[in-house]
Protein backbone atom coordinates (compact mmCIF):
# COMPACT_ATOMS: atom_id res chain seq x y z
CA UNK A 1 76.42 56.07 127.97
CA UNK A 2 76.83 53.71 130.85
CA UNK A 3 76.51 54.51 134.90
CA UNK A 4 80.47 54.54 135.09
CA UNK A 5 80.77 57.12 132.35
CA UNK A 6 77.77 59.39 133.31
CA UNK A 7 79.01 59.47 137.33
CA UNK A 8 82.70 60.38 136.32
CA UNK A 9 81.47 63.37 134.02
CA UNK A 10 78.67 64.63 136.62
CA UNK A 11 81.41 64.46 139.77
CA UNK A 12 83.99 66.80 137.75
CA UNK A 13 81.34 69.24 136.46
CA UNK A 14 79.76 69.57 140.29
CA UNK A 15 83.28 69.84 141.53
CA UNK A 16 84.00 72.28 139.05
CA UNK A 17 81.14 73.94 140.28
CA UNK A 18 82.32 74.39 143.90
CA UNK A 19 79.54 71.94 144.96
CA UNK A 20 80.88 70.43 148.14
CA UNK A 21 78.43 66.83 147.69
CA UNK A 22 79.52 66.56 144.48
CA UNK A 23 80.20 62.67 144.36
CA UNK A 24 77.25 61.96 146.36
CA UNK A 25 74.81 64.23 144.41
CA UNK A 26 75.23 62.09 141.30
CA UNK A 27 74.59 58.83 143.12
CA UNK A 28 71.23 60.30 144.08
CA UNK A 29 70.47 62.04 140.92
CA UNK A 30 70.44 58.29 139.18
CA UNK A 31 68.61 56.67 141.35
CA UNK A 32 65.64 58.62 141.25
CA UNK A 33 65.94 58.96 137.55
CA UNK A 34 66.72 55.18 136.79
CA UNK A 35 64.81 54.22 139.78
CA UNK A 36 67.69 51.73 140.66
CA UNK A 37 69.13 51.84 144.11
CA UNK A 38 72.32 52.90 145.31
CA UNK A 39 74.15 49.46 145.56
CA UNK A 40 72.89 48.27 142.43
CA UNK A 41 74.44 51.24 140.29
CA UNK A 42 77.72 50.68 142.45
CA UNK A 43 77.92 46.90 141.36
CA UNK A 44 76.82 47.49 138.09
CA UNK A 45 78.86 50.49 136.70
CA UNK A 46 78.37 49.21 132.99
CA UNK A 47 74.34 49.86 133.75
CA UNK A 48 73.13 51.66 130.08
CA UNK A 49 71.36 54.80 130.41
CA UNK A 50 68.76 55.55 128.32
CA UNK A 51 68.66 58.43 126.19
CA UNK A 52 65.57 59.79 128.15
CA UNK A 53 66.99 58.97 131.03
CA UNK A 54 69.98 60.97 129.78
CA UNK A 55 68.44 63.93 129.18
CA UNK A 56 66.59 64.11 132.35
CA UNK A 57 69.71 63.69 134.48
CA UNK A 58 71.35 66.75 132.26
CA UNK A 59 68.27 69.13 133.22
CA UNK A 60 68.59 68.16 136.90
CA UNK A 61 72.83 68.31 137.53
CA UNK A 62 72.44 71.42 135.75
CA UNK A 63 70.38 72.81 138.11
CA UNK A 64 72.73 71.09 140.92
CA UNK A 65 75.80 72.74 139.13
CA UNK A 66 74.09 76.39 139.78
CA UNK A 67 74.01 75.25 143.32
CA UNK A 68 70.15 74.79 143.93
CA UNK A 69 69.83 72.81 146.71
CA UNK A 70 69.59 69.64 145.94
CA UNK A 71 65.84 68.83 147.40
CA UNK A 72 64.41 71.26 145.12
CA UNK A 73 66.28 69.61 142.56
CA UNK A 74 64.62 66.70 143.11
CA UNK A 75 61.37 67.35 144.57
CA UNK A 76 61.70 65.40 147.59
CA UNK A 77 64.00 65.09 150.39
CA UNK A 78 64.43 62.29 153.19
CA UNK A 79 63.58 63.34 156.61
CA UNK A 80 63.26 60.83 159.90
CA UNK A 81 63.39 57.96 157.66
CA UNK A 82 60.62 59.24 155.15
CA UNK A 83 60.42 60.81 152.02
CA UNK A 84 58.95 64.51 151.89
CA UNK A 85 57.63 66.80 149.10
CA UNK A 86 59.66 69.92 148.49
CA UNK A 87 59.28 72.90 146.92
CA UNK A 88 61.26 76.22 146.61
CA UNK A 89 58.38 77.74 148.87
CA UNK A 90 59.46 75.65 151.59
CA UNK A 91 62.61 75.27 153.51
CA UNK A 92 64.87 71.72 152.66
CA UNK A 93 64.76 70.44 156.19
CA UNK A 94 67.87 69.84 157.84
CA UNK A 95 68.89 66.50 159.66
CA UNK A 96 70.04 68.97 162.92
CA UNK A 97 66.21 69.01 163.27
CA UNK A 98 65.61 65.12 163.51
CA UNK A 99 66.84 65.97 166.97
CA UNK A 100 63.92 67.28 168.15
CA UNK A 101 62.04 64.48 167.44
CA UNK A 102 64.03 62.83 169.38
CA UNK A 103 63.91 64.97 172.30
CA UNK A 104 60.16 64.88 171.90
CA UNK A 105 59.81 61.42 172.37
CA UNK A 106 61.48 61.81 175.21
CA UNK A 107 59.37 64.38 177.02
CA UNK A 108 57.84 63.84 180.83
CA UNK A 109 54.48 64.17 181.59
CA UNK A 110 52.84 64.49 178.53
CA UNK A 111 49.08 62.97 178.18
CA UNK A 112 48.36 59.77 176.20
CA UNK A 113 47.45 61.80 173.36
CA UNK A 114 48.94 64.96 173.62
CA UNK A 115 48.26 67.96 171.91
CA UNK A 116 51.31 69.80 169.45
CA UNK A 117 51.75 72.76 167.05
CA UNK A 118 54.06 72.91 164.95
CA UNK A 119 54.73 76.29 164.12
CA UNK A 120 55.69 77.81 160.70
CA UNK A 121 55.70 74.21 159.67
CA UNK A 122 56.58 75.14 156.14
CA UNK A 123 56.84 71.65 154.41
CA UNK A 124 55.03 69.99 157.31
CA UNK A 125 58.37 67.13 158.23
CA UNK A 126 57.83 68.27 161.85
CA UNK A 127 54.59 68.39 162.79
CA UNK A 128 53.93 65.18 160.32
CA UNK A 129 56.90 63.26 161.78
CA UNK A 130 55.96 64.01 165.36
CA UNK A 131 51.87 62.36 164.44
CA UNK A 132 53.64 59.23 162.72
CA UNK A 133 56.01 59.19 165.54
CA UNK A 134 53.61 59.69 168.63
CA UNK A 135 49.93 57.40 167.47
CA UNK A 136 46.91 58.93 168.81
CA UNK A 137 48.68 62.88 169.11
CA UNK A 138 46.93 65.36 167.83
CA UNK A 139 49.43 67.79 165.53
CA UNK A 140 48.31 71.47 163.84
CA UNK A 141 50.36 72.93 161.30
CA UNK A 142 50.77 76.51 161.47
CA UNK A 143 52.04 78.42 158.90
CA UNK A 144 52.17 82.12 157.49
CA UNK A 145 52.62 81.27 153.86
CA UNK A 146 50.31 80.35 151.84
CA UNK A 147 52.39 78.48 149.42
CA UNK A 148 54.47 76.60 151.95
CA UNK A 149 50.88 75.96 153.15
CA UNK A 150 50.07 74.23 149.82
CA UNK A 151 53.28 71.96 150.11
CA UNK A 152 52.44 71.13 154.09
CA UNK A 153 48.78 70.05 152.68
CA UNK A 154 50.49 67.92 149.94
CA UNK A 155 52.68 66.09 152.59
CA UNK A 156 49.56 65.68 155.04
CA UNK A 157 47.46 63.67 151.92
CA UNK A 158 50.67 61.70 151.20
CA UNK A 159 50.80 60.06 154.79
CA UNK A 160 46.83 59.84 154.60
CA UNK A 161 46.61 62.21 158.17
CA UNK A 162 43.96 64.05 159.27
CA UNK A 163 45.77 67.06 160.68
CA UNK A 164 44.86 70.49 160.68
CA UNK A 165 46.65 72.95 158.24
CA UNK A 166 46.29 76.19 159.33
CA UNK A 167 47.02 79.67 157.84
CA UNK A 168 48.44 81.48 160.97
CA UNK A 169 51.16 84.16 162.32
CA UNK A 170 52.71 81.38 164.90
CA UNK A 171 49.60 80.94 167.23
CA UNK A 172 48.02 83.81 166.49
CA UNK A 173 44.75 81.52 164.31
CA UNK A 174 44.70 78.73 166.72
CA UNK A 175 42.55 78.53 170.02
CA UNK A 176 43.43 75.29 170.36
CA UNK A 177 45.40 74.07 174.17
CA UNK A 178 48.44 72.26 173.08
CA UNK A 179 50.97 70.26 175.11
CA UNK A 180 53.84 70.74 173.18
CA UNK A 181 54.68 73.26 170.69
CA UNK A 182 57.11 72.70 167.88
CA UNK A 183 58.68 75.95 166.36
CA UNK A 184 61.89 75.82 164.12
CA UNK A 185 61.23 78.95 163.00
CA UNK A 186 63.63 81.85 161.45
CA UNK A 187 66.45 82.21 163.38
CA UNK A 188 69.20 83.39 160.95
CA UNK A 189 70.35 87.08 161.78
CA UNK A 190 70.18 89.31 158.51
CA UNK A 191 73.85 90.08 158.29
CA UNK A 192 74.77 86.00 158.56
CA UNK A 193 76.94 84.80 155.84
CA UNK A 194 74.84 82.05 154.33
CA UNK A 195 76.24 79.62 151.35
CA UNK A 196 74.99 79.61 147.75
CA UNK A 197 73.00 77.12 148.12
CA UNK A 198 70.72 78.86 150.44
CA UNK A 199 70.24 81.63 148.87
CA UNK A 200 67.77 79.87 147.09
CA UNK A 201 65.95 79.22 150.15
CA UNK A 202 63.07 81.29 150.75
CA UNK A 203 63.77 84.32 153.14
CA UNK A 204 61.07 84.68 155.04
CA UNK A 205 61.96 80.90 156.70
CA UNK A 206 65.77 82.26 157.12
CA UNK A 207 65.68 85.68 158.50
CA UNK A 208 65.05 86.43 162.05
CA UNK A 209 65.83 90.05 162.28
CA UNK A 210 69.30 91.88 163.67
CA UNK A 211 69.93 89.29 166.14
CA UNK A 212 67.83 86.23 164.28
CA UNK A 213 65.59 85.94 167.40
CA UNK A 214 62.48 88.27 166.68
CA UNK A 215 60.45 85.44 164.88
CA UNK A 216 60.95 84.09 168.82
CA UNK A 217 60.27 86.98 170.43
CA UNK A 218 56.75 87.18 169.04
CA UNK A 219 56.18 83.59 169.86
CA UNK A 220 56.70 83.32 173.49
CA UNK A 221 54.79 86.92 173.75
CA UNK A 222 51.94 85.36 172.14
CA UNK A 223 51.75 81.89 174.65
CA UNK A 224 52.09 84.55 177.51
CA UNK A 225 48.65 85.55 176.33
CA UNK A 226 47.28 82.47 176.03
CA UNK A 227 44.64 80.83 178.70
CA UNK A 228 46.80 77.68 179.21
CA UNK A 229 50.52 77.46 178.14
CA UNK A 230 51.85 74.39 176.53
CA UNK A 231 54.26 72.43 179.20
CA UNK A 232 57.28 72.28 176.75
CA UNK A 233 58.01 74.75 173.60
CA UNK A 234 61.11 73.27 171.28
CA UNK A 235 63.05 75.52 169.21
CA UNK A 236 65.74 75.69 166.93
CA UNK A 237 68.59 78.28 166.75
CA UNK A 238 72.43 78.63 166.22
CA UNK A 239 74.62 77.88 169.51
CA UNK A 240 75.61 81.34 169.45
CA UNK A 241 72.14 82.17 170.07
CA UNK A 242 71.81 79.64 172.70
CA UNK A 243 71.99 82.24 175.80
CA UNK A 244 69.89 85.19 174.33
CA UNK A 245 66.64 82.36 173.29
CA UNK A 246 67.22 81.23 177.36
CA UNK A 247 66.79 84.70 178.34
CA UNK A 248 63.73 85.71 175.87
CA UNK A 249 61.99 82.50 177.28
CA UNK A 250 62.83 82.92 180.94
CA UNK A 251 60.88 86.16 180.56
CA UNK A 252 58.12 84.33 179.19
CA UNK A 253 58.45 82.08 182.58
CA UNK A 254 60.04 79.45 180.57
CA UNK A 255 63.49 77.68 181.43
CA UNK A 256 65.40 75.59 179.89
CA UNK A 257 64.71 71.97 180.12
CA UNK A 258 67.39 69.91 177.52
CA UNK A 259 69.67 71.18 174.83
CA UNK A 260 71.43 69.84 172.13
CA UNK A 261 73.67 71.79 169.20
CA UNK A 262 71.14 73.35 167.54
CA UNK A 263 67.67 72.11 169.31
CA UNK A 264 66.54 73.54 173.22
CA UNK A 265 63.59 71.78 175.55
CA UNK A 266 61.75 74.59 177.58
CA UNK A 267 59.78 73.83 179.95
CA UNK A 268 56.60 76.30 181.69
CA UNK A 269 57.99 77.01 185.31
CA UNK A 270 54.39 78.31 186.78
């Protein structure tokens, strides 16, 4: 079977499916297996696969077809412009949250080497992607979950860092004084109608209570007990949430600083 032949079949049994990637998915799919990029496999659509090969792309577009996302398919997902190890234990991150790298480069007032925390780091993308993007920061991972732990540690040895990976409920493990805290934590409310492919998504990364902003709540009642406050907290929530997470963190003394679709800057007021 050639690339032409194989990308035909796998597009009508993913759109059979209801999988709404379903002629990009494919694309992907061979060039991890073949190890052949994208524009190669586009010029060359008479490309033999081998019957290895063959078999290995079955196992993984039928896993695709039952609508696991497609990271855990894989194993790996792109994130910033670098390649991440994922695992069902961990959320897939989402492009919405390159943003906030973004807006983190952008920050005021920050020291040389400022201190961040990414919080409930799960796969580590953040807290990695803000030490590769900011030289000479010093980033802790937080996280609840042991096994999402396990896949942050994984990502840490693969960009050779020397970050601390720490077992903690959001700050609750950490005396350290940090700058800047990262936290796309769970914001979904537990009545949200989420696709299939999330489903497959761990829940305890998802769920965020009636409202989707308890995970939050906790947070900024934790840095109000803390002996210095970061300057800026960054979080992640719906737009719908937008005005409740301004409120929770005004209380907090806490206002809000930037804000893009899904991403808000907060910055301490005292």
């Amino acid at each position: 079977m050639n690339v032409d032949v194989w990308l035909k079949n796998s597009v009508k049994k993913l759109e059979s499916a209801g999988i709404g990637t379903a002629r990009l998915d494919p694309l992907v799919l061979l060039e991890d297996v073949l190890n052949v990029d994208r524009a190669k496999l586009l010029a060359e659509p008479e490309l033999e696969i081998l019957s290895s090969q063959a078999a290995e792309l079955a196992k993984l577009l039928k896993q695709r077809a039952k609508h696991v996302p497609l990271a855990y398919v894989r194993g790996h997902t792109e994130f910033y412009g670098r390649d991440f190890v994922i695992t069902p234990a961990v959320l897939e991150p989402r492009p919405e949250s390159e943003a906030m790298i973004d807006l983190l480069k952008e920050l005021p007032n920050l020291p040389t080497q400022p201190c961040l925390a990414d919080v409930g780091t799960g796969s580590g993308a953040l807290g990695i992607t803000s030490a590769l993007e900011l030289p000479g920061s010093q980033v802790d991972l937080l996280e609840i979950d042991t096994k999402a732990l396990e896949v942050a540690k994984i990502n840490v040895d693969k960009f050779t860092l020397k970050l601390q990976v720490i077992e903690s409920d959001l700050l609750s493990q950490s005396k350290a004084v940090y700058d800047v805290l990262l936290c796309n934590l769970p914001y979904v409310p537990d009545d949200y109608q989420i696709n299939r492919a999330v489903l497959h998504e761990p829940r305890i990364a998802l769920f965020g209570g009636p409202d989707g902003l308890n995970v939050y709540r906790k947070l900024f009642k934790q840095v109000e007990k803390r002996s210095k406050q970061p300057l800026f907290i960054l979080t992640e929530s719906l737009p719908i949430q937008h005005k409740s997470l301004v409120a929770i963190a005004l209380e907090s003394d806490y206002k809000l600083f930037k804000i893009n679709d899904f991403i808000q800057v907060f910055i301490r007021t005292n």
